[in-house]
Protein backbone atom coordinates (compact mmCIF):
# COMPACT_ATOMS: atom_id res chain seq x y z
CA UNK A 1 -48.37 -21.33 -113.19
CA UNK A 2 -46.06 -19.49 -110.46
CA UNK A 3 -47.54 -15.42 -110.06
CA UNK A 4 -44.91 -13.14 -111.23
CA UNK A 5 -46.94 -10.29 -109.45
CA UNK A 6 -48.59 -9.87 -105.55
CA UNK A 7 -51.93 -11.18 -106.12
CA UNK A 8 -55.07 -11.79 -103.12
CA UNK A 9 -56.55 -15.22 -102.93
CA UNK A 10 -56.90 -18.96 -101.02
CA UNK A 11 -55.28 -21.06 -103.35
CA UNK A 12 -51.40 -20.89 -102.77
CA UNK A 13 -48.68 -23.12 -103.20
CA UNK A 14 -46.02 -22.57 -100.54
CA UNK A 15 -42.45 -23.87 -100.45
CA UNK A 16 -43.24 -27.74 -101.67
CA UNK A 17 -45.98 -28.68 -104.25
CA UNK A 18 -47.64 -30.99 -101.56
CA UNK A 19 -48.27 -27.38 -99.71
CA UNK A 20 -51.20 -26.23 -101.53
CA UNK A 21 -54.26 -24.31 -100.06
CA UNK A 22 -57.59 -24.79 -101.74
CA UNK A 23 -60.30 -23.63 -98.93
CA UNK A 24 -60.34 -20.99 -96.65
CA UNK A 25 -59.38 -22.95 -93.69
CA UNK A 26 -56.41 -24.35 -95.12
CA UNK A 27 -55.06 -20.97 -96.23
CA UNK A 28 -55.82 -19.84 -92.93
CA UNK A 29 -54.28 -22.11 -91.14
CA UNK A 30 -51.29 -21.88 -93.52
CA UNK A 31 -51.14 -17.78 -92.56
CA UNK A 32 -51.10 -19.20 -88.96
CA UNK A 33 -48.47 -21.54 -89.44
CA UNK A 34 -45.90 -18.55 -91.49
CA UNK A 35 -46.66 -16.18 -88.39
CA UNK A 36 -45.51 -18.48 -86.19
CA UNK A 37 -42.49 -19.26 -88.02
CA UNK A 38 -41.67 -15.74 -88.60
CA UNK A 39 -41.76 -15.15 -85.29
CA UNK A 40 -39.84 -18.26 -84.19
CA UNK A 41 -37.13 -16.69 -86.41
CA UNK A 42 -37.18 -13.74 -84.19
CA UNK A 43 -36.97 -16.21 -81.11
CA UNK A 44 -34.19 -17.86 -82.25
CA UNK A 45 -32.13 -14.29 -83.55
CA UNK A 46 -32.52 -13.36 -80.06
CA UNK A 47 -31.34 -16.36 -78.37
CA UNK A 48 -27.92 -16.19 -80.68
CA UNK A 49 -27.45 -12.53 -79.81
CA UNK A 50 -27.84 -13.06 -75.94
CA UNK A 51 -25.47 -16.37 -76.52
CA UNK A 52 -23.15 -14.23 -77.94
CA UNK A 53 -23.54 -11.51 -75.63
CA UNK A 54 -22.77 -13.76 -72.75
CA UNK A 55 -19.66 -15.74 -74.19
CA UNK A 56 -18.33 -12.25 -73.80
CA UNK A 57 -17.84 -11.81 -77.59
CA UNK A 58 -20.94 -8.87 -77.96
CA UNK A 59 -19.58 -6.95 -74.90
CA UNK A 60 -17.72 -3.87 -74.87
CA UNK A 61 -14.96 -4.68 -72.07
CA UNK A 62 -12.10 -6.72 -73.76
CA UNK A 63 -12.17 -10.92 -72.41
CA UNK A 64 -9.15 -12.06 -71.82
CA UNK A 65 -7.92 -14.29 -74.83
CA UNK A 66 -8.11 -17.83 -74.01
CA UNK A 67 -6.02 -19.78 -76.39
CA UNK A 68 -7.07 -23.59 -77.02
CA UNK A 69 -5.95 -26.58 -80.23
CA UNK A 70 -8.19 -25.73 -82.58
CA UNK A 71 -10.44 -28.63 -82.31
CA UNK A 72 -10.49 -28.81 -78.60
CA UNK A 73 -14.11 -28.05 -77.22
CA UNK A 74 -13.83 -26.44 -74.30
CA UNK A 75 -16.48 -23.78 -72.81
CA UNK A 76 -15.86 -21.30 -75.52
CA UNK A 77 -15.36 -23.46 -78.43
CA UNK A 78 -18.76 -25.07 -77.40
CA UNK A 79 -20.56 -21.84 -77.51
CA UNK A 80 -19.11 -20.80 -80.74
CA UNK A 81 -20.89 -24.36 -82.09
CA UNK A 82 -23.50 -24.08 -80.80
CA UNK A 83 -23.97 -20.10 -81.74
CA UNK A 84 -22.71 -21.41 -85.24
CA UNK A 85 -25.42 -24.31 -85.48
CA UNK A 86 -28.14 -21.67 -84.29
CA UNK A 87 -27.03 -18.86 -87.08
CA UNK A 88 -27.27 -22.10 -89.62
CA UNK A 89 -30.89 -23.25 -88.54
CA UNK A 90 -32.29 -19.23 -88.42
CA UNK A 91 -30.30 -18.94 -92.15
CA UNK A 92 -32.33 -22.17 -93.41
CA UNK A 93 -35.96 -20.11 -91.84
CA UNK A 94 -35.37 -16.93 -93.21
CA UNK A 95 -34.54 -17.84 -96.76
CA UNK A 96 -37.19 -19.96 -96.26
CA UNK A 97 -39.52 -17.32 -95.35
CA UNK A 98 -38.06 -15.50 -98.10
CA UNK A 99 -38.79 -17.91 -100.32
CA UNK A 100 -42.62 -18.27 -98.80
CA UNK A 101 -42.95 -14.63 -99.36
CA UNK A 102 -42.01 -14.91 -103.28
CA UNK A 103 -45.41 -16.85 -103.89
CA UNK A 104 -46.41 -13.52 -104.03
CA UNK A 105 -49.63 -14.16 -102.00
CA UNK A 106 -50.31 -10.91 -99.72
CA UNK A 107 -51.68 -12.43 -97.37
CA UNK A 108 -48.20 -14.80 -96.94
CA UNK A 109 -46.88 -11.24 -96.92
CA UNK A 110 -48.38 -9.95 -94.14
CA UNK A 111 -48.16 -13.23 -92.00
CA UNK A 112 -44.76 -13.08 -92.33
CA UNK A 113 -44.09 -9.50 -91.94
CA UNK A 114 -46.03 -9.38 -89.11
CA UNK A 115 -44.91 -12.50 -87.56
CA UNK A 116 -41.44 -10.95 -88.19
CA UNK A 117 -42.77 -7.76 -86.38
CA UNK A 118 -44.39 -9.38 -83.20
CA UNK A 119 -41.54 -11.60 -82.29
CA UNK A 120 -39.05 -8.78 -82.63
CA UNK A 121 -41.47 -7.14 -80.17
CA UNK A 122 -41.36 -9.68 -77.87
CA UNK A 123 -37.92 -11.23 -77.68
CA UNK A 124 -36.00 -7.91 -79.48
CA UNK A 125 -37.20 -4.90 -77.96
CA UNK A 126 -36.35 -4.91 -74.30
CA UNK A 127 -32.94 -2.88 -75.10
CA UNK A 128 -31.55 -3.71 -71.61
CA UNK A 129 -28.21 -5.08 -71.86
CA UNK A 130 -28.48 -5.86 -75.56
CA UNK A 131 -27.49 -2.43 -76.26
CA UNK A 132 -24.37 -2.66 -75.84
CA UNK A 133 -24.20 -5.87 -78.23
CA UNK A 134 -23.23 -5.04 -81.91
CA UNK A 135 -24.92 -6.70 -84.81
CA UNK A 136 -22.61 -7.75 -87.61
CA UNK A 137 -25.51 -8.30 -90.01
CA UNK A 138 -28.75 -6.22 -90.08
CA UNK A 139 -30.63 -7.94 -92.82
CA UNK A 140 -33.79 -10.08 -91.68
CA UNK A 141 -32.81 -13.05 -93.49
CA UNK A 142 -29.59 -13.99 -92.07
C-alpha cells in the first residue's frame, strides 16, 4: 500500500517495484544514490545554460542571424540538438525525482532537496557571466 502522507522509515519503494529498501543499508545507500542524482540534475541544468549562453542565444548583444535549410546541421543547428537532447534527459530526472519524492519518505525528501541544493551550489552559484543569461523556466523540474 502506496503512503498518501510523509511518513519516516527504511522500507521504501522508489520509482520501480524491484527498488525496495528493507535494511538500513539499503535505504541508505538508496538516500545516497537520490543525492547524487539530484545533484547531477543541477550539473546537467548548468551545462545547458552555459551551452546556451555560448551559442550566443542567453546573451544580451544581438548575434547576427544566420539563416540555414531547416534540416541542415551546421554549428548552430548542432548546438540547438544537442541543448534540445540535454533539456530532454534533465526533463526525464526531474520528473523522476519528482516522482521519487511522492513516495512520501522524508528522508527521499531531504536527499533530494538537498542534493538539489548542493549541486546548485556548486555548478549554479558562481553568478559570473551567467548573469546576464535569462532563464525561460524557473521551476526545478524542467
Amino acid at each position: 500500500m502506496m503512503h498518501m502522507t510523509l511518513y519516516w522509515g527504511k522500507n521504501v519503494t522508489l520509482l520501480f517495484d524491484s527498488w525496495k529498501t528493507n535494511s538500513w543499508t539499503s535505504y541508505l545507500l538508496s538516500l545516497i544514490a537520490c543525492f547524487i542524482i539530484a545533484t547531477f540534475y543541477q550539473y546537467l541544468e548548468n551545462l545547458r545554460i552555459r551551452l546556451k549562453f555560448f551559442s550566443g542565444e542567453g546573451r544580451t548583444t544581438p548575434v547576427p542571424e544566420i539563416r540555414t535549410p531547416l534540416l541542415g546541421l551546421n554549428k548552430v543547428s548542432r548546438n540547438k540538438v544537442v541543448e534540445s537532447v540535454l533539456f530532454g534527459v534533465n526533463s526525464a530526472i526531474g520528473y523522476l525525482l519528482m516522482l521519487a519524492i511522492m513516495s512520501f519518505n522524508g528522508g527521499v525528501f531531504l536527499a533530494i532537496v538537498v542534493g538539489l541544493t548542493f549541486g546548485y551550489f556548486l555548478f549554479r552559484s558562481q553568478g559570473d557571466e551567467e548573469a546576464a543569461v535569462v532563464v525561460d523556466n524557473s521551476c526545478a523540474c524542467a
